[in-house]
Protein backbone atom coordinates (compact mmCIF):
# COMPACT_ATOMS: atom_id res chain seq x y z
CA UNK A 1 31.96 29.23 15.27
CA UNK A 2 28.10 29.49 14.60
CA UNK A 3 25.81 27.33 16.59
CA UNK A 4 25.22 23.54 14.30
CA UNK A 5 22.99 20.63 14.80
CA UNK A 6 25.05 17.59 14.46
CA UNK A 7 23.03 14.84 12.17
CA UNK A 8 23.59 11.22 11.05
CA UNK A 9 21.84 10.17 7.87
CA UNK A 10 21.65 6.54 6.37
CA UNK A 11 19.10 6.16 4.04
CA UNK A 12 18.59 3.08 2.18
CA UNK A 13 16.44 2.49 -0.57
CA UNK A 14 14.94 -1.14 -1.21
CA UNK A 15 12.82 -2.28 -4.21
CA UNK A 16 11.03 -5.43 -4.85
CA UNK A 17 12.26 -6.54 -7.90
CA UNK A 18 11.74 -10.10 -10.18
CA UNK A 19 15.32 -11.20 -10.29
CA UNK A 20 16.08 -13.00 -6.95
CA UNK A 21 19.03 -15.35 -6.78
CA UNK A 22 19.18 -19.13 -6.43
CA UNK A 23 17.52 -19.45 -3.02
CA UNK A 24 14.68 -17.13 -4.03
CA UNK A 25 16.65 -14.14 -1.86
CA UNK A 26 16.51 -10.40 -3.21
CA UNK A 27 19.96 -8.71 -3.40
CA UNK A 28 20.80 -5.33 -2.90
CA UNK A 29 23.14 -2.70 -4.84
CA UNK A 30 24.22 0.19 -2.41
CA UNK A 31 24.32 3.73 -3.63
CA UNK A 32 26.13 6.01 -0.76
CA UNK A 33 24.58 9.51 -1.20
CA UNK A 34 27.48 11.09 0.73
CA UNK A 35 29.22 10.17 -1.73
CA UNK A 36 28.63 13.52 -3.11
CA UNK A 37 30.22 15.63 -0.21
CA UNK A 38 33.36 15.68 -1.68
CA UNK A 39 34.28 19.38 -1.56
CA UNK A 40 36.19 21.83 -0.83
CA UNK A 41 33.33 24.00 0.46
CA UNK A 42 35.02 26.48 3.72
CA UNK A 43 31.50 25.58 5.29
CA UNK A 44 31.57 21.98 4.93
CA UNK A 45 33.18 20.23 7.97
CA UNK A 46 34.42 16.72 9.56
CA UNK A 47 32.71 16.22 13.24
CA UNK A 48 32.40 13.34 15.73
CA UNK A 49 29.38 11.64 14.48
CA UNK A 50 27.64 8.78 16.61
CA UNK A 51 29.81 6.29 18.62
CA UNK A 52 32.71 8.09 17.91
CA UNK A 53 32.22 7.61 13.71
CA UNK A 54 33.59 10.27 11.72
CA UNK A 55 30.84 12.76 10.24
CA UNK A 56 30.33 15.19 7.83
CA UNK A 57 29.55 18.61 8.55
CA UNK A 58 27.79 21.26 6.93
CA UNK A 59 27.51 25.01 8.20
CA UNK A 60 24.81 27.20 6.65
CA UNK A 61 25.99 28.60 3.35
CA UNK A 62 27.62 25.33 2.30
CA UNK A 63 26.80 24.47 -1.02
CA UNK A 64 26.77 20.53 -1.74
CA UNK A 65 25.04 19.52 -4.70
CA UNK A 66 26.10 17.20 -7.51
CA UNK A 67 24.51 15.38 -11.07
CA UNK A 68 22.20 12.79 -9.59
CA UNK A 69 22.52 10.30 -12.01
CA UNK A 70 26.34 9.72 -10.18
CA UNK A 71 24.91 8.69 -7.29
CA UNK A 72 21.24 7.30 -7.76
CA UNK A 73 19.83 4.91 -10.74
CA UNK A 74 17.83 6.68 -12.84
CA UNK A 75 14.25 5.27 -11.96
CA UNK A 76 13.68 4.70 -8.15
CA UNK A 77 11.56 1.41 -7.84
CA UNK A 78 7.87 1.07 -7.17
CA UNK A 79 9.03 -0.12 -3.22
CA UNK A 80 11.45 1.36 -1.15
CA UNK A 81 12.87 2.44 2.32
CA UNK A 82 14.51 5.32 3.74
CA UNK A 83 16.01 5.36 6.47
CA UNK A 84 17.98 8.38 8.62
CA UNK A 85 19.76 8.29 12.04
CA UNK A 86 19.99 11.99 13.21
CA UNK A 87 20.84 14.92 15.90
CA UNK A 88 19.54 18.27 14.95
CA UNK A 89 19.74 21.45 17.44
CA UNK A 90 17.19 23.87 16.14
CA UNK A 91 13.88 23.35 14.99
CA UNK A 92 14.34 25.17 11.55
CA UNK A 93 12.76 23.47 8.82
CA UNK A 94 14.67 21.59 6.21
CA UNK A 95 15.47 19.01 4.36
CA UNK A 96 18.24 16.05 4.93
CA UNK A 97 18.48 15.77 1.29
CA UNK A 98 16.57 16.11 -2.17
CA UNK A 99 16.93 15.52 -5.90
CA UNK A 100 15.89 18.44 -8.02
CA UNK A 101 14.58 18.89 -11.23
CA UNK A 102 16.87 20.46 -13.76
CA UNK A 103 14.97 23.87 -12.97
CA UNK A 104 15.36 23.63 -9.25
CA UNK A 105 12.25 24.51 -8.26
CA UNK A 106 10.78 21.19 -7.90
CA UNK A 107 11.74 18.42 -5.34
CA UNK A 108 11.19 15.28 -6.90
CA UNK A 109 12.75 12.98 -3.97
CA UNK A 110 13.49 14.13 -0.52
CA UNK A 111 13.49 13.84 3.37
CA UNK A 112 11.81 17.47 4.90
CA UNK A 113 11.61 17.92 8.63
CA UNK A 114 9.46 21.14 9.58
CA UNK A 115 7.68 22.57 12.34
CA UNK A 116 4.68 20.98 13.56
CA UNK A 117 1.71 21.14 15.99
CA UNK A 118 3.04 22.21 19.68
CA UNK A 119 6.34 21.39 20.31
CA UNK A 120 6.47 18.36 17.86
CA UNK A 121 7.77 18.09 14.19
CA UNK A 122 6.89 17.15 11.24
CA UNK A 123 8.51 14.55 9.16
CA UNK A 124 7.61 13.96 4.89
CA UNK A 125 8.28 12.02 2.35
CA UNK A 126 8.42 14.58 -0.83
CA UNK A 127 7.77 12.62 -4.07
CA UNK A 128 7.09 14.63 -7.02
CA UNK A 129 6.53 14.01 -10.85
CA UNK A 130 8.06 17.65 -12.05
CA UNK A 131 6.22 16.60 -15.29
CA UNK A 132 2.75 16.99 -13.63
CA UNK A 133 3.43 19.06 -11.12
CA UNK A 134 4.99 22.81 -10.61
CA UNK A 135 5.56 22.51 -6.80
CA UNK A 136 6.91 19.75 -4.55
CA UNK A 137 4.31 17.14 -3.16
CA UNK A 138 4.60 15.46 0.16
CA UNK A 139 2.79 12.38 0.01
CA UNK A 140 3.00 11.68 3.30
CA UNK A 141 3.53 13.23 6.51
CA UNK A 142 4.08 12.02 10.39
CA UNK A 143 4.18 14.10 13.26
CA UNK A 144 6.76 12.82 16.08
CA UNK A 145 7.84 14.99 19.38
CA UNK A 146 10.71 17.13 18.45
CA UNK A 147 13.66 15.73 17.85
CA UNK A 148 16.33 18.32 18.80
CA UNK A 149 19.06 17.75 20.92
CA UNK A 150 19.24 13.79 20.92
CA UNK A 151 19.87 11.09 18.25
CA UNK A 152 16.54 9.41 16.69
CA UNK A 153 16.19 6.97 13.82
CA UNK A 154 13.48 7.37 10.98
CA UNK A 155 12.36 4.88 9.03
CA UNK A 156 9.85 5.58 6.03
CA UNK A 157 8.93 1.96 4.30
CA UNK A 158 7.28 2.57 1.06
CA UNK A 159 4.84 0.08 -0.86
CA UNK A 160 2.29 -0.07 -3.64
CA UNK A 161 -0.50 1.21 -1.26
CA UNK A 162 1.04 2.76 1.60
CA UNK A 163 3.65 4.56 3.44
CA UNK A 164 4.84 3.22 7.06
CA UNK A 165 6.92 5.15 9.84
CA UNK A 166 9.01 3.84 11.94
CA UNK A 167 10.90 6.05 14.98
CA UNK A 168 13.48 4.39 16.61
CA UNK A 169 12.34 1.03 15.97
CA UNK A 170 8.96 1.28 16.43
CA UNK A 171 6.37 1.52 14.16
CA UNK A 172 4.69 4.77 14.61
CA UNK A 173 2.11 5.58 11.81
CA UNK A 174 0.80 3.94 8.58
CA UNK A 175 -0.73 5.92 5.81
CA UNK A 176 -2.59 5.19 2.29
CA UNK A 177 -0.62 7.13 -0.42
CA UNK A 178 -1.19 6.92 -4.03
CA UNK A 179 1.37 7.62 -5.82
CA UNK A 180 1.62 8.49 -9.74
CA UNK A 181 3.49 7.41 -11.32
CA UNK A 182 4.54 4.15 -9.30
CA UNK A 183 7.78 4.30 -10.40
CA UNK A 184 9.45 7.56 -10.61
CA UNK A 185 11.70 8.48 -13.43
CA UNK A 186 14.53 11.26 -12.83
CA UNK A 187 14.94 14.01 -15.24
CA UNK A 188 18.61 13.07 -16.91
CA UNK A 189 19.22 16.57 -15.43
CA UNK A 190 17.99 16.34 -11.95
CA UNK A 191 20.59 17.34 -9.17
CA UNK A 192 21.00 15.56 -5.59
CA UNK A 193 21.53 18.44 -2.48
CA UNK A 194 22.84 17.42 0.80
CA UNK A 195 21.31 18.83 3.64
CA UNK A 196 19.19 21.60 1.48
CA UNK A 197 16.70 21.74 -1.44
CA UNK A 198 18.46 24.21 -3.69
CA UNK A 199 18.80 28.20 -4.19
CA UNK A 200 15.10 28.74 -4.77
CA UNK A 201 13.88 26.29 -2.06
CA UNK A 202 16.67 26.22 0.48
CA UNK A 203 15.78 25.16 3.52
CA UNK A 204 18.75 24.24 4.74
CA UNK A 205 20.55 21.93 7.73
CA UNK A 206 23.44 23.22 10.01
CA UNK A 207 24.17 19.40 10.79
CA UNK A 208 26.85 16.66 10.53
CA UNK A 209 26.29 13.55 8.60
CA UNK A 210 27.21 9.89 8.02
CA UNK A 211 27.53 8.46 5.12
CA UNK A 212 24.13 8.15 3.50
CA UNK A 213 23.97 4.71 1.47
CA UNK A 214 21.02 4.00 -0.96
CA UNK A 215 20.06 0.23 -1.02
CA UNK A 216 18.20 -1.49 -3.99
CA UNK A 217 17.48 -5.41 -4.61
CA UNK A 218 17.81 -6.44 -7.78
């Protein structure tokens, strides 16, 4: 069997929205990105995730990749969070998950983890209008010490004006990002990866997963 990184992903998304309920209270719908792993891929896997929770597994050369619009609403909200819970073995840079545009070349939302200065790593938010743009942006970026061989927890906590990082429940980093546009409309033809960006991008995990739920108020 080839070597693996064993990874737990939850990510939630959360947006502020106008409808709140009687006692003034935002509400959440749950989107579970894993949702997607359904398949009968020979390199995707089940593994012993953390406390003894079943994981999902995926070997290099598994292919995992289904229409977005099943799992994820078609506009993602002006405010959000992501959030991951994760065990990697190698330092090989990739991404826990993006949505594509319909030529693949472009990630439009995503989670990248990639070498950084040292021994650390680098951890970015990719947010991309494939409209305007003709290569993925990362609007913000957070370097952290590596995070191979042990379980960490990211948080990335998105607003109007800024993006904050959280690592293991403490906040790390705080940047000013503008972002256009605010709210960021999929392409009815985008497609969500799992633990890669794609055939042109790649960049892919050799890691187990949790289920990866997607929270938003409304």
């Amino acid at each position: 069997m080839p070597p693996r990184s064993l990874l737990v992903i939850f990510v939630a998304l959360c947006a502020t929205c106008g409808r709140a309920d009687s006692y003034n209270e935002k509400r959440e719908m749950v989107y579970d990105l894993m949702e997607a792993a359904v398949t009968e891929d020979p390199y995707f896997y089940m593994d012993a995730g953390l406390d003894g929770f079943p994981a999902f597994g995926f070997r290099p050369g598994s292919e995992v990749k289904q229409p977005y619009r099943i799992y994820l609403p078609e506009k993602l909200p002006a405010e959000f969070t992501l959030v991951a819970t994760f065990k990697p073995t190698s330092l090989r840079t990739s991404y826990l998950f993006a949505v594509l545009n319909p030529f693949e070349t472009v990630v439009q939302l995503g989670i990248r983890i990639s070498d950084g200065p040292g021994s650390n790593q680098n951890i970015s938010l990719v947010y991309t209008n494939s409209d305007d743009h003709s290569h993925s942006e990362e609007v913000a970026k957070f370097t952290v010490p590596k995070l191979t061989k042990k379980w960490s927890k990211i948080v990335i906590k998105v607003s109007t004006t800024d993006v904050t990082f959280y690592l293991n429940c403490h906040e790390m980093a705080r940047q000013r990002v503008t972002r256009i546009p605010q709210e960021l409309v999929f392409d009815t033809a985008s497609t969500l990866y799992i633990a890669q960006a794609g055939p042109h991008i790649q960049e892919r995990y050799d890691v187990s997963t949790h289920p990866l739920p997607l929270w938003i108020p409304f």
